[in-house]
PDB file of N, CA and C in Angstrom:
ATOM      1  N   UNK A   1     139.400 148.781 117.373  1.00  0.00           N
ATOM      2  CA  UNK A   1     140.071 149.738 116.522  1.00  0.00           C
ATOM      3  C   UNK A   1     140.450 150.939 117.383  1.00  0.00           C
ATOM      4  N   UNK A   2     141.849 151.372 117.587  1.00  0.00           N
ATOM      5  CA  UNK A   2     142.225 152.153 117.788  1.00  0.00           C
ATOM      6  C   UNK A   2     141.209 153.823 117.255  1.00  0.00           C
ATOM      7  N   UNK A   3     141.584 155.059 118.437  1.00  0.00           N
ATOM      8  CA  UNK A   3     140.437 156.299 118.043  1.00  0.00           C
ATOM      9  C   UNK A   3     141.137 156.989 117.098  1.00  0.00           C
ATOM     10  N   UNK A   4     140.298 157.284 115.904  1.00  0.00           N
ATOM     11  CA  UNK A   4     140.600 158.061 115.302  1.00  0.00           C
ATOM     12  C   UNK A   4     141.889 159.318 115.054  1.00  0.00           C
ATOM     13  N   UNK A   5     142.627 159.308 113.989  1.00  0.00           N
ATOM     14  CA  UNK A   5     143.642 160.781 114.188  1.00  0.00           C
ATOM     15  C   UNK A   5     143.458 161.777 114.533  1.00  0.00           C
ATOM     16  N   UNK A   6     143.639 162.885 114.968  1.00  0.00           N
ATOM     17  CA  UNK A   6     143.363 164.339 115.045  1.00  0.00           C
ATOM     18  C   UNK A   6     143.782 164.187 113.604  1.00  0.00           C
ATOM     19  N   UNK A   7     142.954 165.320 112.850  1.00  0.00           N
ATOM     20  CA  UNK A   7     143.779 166.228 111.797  1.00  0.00           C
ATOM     21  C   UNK A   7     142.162 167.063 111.538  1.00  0.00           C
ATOM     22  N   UNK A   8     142.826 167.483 110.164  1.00  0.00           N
ATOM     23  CA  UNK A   8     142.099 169.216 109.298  1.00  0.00           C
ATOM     24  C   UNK A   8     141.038 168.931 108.930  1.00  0.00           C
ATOM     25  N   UNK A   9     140.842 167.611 108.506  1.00  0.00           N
ATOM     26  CA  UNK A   9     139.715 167.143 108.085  1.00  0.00           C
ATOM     27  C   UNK A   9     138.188 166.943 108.839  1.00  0.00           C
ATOM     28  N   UNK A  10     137.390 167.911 108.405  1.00  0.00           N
ATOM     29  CA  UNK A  10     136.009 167.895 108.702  1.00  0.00           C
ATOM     30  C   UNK A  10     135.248 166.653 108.790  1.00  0.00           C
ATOM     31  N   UNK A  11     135.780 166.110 108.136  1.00  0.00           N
ATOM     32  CA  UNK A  11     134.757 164.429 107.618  1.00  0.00           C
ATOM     33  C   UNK A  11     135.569 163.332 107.831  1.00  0.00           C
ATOM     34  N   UNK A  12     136.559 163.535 108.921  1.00  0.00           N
ATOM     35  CA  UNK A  12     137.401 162.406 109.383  1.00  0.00           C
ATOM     36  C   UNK A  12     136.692 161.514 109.815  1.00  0.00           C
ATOM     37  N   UNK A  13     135.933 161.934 110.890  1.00  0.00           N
ATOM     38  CA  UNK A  13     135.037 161.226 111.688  1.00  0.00           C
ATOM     39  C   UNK A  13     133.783 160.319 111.390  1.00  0.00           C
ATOM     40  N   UNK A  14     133.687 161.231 109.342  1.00  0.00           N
ATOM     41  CA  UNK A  14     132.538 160.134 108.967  1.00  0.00           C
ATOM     42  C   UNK A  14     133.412 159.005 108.418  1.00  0.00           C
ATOM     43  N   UNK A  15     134.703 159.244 108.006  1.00  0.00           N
ATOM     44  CA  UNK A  15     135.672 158.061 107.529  1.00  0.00           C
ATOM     45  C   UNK A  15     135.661 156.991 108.247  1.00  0.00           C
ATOM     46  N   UNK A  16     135.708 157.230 109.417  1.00  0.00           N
ATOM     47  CA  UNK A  16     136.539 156.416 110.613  1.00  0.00           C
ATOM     48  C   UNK A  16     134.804 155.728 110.878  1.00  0.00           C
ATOM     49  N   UNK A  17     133.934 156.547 110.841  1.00  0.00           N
ATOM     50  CA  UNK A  17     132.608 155.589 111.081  1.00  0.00           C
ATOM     51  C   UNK A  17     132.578 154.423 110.198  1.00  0.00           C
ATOM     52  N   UNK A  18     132.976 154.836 108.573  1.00  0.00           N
ATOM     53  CA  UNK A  18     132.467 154.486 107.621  1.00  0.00           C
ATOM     54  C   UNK A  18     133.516 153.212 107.432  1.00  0.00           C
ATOM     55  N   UNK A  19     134.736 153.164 108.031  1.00  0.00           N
ATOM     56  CA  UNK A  19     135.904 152.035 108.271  1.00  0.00           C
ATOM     57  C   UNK A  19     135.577 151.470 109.286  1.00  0.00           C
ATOM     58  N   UNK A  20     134.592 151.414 110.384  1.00  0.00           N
ATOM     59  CA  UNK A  20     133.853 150.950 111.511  1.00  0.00           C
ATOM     60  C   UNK A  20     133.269 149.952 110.854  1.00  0.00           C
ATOM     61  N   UNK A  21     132.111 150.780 110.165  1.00  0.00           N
ATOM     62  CA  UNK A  21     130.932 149.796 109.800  1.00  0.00           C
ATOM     63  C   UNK A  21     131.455 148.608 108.723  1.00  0.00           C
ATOM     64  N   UNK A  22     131.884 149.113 107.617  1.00  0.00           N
ATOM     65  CA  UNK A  22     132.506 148.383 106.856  1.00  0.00           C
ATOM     66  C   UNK A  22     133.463 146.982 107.120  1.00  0.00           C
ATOM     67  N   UNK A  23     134.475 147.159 108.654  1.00  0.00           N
ATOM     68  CA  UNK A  23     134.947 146.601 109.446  1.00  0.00           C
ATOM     69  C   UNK A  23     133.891 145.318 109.758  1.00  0.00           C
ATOM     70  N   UNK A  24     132.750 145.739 110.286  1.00  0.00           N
ATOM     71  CA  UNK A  24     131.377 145.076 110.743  1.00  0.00           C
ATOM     72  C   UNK A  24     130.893 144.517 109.630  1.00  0.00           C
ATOM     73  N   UNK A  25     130.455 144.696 108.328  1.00  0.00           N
ATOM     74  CA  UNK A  25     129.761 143.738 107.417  1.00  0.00           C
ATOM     75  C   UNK A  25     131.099 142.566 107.127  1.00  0.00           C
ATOM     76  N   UNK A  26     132.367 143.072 106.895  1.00  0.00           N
ATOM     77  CA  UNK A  26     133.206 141.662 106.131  1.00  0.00           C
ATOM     78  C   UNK A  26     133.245 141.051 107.695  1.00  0.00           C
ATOM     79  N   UNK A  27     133.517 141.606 108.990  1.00  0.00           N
ATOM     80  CA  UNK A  27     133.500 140.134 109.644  1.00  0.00           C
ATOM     81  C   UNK A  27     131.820 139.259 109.410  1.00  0.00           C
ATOM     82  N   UNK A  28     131.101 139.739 109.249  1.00  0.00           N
ATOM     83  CA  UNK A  28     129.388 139.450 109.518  1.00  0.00           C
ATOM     84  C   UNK A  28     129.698 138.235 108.150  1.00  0.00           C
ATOM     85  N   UNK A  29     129.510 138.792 107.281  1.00  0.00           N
ATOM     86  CA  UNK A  29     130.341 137.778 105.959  1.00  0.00           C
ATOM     87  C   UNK A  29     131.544 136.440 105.907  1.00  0.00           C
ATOM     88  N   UNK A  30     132.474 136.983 106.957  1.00  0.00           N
ATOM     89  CA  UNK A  30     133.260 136.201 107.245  1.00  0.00           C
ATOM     90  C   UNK A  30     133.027 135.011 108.108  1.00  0.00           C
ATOM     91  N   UNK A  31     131.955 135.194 108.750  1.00  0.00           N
ATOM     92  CA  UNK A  31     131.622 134.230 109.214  1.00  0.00           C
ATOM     93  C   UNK A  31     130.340 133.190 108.437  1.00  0.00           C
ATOM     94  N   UNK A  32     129.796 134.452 107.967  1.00  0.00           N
ATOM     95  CA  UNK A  32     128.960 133.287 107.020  1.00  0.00           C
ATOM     96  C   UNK A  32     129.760 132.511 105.990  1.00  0.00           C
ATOM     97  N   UNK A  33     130.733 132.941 105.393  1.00  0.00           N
ATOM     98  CA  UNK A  33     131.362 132.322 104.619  1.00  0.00           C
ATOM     99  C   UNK A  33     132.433 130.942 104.917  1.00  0.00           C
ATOM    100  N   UNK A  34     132.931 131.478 106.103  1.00  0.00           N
ATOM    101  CA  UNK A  34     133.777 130.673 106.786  1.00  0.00           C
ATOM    102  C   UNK A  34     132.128 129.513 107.826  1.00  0.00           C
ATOM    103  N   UNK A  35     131.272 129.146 107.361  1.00  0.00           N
ATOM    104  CA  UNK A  35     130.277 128.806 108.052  1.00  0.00           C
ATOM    105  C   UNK A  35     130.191 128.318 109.445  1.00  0.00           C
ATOM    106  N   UNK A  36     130.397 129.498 109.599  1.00  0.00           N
ATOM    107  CA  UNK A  36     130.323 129.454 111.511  1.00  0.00           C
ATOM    108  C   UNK A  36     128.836 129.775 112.034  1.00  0.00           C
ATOM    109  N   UNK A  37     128.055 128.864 112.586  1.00  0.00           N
ATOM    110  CA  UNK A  37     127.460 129.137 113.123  1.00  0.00           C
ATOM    111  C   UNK A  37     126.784 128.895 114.319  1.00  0.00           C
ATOM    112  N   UNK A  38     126.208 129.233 115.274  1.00  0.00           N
ATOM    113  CA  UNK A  38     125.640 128.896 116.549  1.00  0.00           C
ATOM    114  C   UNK A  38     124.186 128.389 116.767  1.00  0.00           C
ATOM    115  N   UNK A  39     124.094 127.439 118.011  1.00  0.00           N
ATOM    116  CA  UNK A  39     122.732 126.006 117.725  1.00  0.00           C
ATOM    117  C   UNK A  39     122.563 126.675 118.885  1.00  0.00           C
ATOM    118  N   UNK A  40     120.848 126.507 119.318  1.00  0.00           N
ATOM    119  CA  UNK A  40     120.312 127.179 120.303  1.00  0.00           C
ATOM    120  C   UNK A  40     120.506 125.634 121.164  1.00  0.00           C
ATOM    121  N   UNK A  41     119.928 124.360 120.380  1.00  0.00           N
ATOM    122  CA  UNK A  41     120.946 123.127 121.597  1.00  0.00           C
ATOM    123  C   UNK A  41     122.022 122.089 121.403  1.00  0.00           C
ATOM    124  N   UNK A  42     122.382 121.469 121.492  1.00  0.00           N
ATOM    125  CA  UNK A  42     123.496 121.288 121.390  1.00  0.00           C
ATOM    126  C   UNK A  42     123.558 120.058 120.221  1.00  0.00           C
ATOM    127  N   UNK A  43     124.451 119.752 119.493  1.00  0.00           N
ATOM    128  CA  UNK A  43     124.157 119.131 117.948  1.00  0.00           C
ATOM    129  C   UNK A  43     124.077 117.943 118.511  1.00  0.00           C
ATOM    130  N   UNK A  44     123.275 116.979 118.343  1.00  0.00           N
ATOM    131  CA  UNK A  44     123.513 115.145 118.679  1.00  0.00           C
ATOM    132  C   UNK A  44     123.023 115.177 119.953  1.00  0.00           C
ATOM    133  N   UNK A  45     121.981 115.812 120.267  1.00  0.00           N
ATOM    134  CA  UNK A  45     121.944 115.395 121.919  1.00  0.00           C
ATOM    135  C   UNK A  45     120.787 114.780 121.921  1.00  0.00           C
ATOM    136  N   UNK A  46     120.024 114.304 120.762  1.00  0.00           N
ATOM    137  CA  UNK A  46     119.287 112.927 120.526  1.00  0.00           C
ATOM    138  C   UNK A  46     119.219 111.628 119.785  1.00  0.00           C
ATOM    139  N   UNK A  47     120.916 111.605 118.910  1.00  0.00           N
ATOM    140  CA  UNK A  47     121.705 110.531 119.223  1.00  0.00           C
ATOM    141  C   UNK A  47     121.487 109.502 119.457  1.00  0.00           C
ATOM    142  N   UNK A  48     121.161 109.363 121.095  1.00  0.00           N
ATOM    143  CA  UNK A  48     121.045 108.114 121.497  1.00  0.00           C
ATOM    144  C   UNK A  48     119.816 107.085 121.247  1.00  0.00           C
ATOM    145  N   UNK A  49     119.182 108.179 120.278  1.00  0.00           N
ATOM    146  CA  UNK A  49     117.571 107.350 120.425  1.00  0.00           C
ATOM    147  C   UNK A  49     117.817 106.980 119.039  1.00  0.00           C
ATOM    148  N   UNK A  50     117.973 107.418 118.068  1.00  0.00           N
ATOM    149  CA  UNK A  50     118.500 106.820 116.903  1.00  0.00           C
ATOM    150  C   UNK A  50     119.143 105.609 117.198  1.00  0.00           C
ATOM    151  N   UNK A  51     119.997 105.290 118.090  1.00  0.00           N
ATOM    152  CA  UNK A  51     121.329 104.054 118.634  1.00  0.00           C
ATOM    153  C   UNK A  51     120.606 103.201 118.967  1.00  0.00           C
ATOM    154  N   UNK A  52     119.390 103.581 120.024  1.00  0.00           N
ATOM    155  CA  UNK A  52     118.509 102.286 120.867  1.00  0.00           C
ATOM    156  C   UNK A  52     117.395 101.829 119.626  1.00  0.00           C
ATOM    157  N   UNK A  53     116.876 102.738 118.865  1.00  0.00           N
ATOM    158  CA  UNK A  53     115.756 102.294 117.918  1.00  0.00           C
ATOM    159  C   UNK A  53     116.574 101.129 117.047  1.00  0.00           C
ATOM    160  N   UNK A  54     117.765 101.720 116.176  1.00  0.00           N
ATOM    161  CA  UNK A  54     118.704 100.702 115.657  1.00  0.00           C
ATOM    162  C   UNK A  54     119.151  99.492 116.675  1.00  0.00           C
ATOM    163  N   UNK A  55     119.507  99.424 117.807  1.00  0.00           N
ATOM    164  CA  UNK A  55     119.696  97.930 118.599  1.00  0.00           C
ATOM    165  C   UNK A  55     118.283  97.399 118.962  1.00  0.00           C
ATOM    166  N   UNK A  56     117.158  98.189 118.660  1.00  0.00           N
ATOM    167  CA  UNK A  56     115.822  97.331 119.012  1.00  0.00           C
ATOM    168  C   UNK A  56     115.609  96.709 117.407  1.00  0.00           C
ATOM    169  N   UNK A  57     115.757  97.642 116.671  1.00  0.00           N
ATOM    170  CA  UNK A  57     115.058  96.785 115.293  1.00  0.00           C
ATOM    171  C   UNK A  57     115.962  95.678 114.636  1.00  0.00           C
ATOM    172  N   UNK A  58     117.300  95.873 114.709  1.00  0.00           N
ATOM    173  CA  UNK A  58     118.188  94.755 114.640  1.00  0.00           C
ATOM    174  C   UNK A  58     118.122  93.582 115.322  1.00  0.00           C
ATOM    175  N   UNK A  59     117.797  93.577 116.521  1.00  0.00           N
ATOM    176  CA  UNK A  59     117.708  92.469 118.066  1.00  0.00           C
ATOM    177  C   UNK A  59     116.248  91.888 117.164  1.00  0.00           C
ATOM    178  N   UNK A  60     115.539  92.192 116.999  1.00  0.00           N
ATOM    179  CA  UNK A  60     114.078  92.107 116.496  1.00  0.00           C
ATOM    180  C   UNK A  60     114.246  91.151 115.439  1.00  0.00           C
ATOM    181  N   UNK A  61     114.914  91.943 114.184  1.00  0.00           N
ATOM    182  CA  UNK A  61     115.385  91.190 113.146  1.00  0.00           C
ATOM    183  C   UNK A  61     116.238  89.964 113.465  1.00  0.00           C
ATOM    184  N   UNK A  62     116.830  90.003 114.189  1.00  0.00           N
ATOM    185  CA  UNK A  62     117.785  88.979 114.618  1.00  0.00           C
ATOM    186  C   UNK A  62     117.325  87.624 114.989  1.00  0.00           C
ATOM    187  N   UNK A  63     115.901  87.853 116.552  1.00  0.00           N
ATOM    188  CA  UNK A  63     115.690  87.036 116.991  1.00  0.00           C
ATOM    189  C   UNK A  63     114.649  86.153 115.654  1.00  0.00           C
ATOM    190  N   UNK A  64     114.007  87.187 114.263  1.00  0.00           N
ATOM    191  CA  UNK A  64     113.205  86.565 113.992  1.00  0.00           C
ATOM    192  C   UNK A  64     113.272  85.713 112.864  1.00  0.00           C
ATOM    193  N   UNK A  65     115.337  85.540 112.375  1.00  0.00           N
ATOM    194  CA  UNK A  65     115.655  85.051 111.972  1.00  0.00           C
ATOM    195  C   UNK A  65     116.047  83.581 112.602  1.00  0.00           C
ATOM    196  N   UNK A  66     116.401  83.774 113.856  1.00  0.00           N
ATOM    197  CA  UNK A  66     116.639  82.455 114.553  1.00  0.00           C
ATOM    198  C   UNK A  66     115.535  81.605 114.402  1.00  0.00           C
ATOM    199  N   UNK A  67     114.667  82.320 114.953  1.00  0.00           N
ATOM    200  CA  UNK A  67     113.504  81.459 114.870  1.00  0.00           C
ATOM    201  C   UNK A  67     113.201  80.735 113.757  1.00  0.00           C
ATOM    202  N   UNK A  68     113.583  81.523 112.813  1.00  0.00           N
ATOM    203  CA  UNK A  68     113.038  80.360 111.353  1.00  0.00           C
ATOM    204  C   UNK A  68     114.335  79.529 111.317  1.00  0.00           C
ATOM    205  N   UNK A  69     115.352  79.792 111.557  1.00  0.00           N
ATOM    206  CA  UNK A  69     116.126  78.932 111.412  1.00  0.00           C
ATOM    207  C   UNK A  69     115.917  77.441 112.360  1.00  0.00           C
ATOM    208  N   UNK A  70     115.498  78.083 113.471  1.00  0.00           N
ATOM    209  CA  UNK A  70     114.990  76.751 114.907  1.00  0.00           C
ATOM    210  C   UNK A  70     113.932  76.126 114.136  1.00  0.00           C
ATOM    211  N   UNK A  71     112.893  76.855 113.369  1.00  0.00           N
ATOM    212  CA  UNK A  71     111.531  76.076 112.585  1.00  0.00           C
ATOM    213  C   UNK A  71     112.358  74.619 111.916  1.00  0.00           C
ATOM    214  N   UNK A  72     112.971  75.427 110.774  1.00  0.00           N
ATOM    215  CA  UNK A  72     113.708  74.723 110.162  1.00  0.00           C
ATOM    216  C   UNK A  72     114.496  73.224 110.040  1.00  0.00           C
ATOM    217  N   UNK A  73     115.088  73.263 111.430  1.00  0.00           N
ATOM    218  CA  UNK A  73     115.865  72.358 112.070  1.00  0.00           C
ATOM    219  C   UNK A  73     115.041  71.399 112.549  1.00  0.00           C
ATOM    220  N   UNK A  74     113.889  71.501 113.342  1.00  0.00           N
ATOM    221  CA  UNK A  74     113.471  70.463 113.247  1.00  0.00           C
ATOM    222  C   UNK A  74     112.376  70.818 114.960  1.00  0.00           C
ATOM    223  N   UNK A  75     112.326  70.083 115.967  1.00  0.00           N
ATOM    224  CA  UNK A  75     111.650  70.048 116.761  1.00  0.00           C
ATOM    225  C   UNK A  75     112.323  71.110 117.792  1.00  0.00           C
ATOM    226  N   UNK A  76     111.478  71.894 118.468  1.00  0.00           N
ATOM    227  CA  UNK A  76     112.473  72.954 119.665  1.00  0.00           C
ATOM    228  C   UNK A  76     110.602  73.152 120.282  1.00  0.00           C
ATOM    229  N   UNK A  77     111.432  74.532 121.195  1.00  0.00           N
ATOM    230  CA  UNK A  77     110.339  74.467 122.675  1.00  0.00           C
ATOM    231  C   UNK A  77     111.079  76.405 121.829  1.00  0.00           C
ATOM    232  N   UNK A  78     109.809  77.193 121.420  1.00  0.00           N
ATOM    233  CA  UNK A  78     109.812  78.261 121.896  1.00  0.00           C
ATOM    234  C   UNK A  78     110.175  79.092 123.106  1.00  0.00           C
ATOM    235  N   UNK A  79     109.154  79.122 123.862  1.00  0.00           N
ATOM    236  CA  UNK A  79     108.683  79.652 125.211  1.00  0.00           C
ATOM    237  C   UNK A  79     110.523  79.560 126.063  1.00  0.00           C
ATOM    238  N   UNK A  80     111.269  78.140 125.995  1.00  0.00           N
ATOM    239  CA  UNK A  80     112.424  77.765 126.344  1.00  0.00           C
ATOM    240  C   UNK A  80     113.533  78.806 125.407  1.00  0.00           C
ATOM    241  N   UNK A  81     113.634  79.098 124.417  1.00  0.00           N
ATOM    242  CA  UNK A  81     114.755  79.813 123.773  1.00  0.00           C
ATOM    243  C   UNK A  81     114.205  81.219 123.276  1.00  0.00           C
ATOM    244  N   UNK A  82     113.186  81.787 123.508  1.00  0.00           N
ATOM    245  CA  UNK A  82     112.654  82.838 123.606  1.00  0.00           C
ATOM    246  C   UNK A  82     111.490  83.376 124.456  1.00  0.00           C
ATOM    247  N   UNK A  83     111.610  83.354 125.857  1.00  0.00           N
ATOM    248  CA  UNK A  83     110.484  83.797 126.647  1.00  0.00           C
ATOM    249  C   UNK A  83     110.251  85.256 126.241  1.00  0.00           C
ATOM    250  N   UNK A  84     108.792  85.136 126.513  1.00  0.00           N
ATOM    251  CA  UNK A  84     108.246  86.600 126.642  1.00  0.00           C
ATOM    252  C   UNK A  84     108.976  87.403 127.271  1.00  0.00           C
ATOM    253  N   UNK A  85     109.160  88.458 126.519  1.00  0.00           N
ATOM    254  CA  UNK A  85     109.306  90.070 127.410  1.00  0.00           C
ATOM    255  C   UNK A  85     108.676  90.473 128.343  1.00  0.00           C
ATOM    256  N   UNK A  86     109.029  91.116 129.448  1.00  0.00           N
ATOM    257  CA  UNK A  86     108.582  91.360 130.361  1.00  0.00           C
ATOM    258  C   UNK A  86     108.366  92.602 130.464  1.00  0.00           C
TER     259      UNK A  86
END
């Protein structure tokens, strides 16, 4: 904001404070309203563990559907179409 006018007025200066501050609460507002706000880290930057837990419990689910389906079918070799994890 540009400084204040000269003029006659004694209490210019509390005006011009008082159009300062006032200035200061609607942006303070404006941003809450307009919901702007700032993250101390950064949004999603653990993401990826959500992603790997979901491809482990799916893979999991997956293999332990095959398997009943291999039961099912008839004669198979475990150990051969699902070795242990290492």
């Amino acid at each position: 904001m540009s400084d204040p006018p000269v003029g006659d007025s004694s209490h210019e200066g509390d005006i011009w404070a008082l159009i300062e501050r006032g200035l200061g609460i609607v942006n303070r507002y404006a941003g809450l309203f307009k919901a702007q706000t700032y993250a101390r880290e950064i949004v999603g930057r653990d993401d990826y563990q959500s992603v790997l837990a979901s491809l482990r419990r799916d893979y999991s689910a997956r293999v332990a559907q095959l398997r009943s389906e291999m039961k099912n079918a008839g004669d198979w070799d475990e150990e051969v179409l699902f070795p242990p994890a290492t």
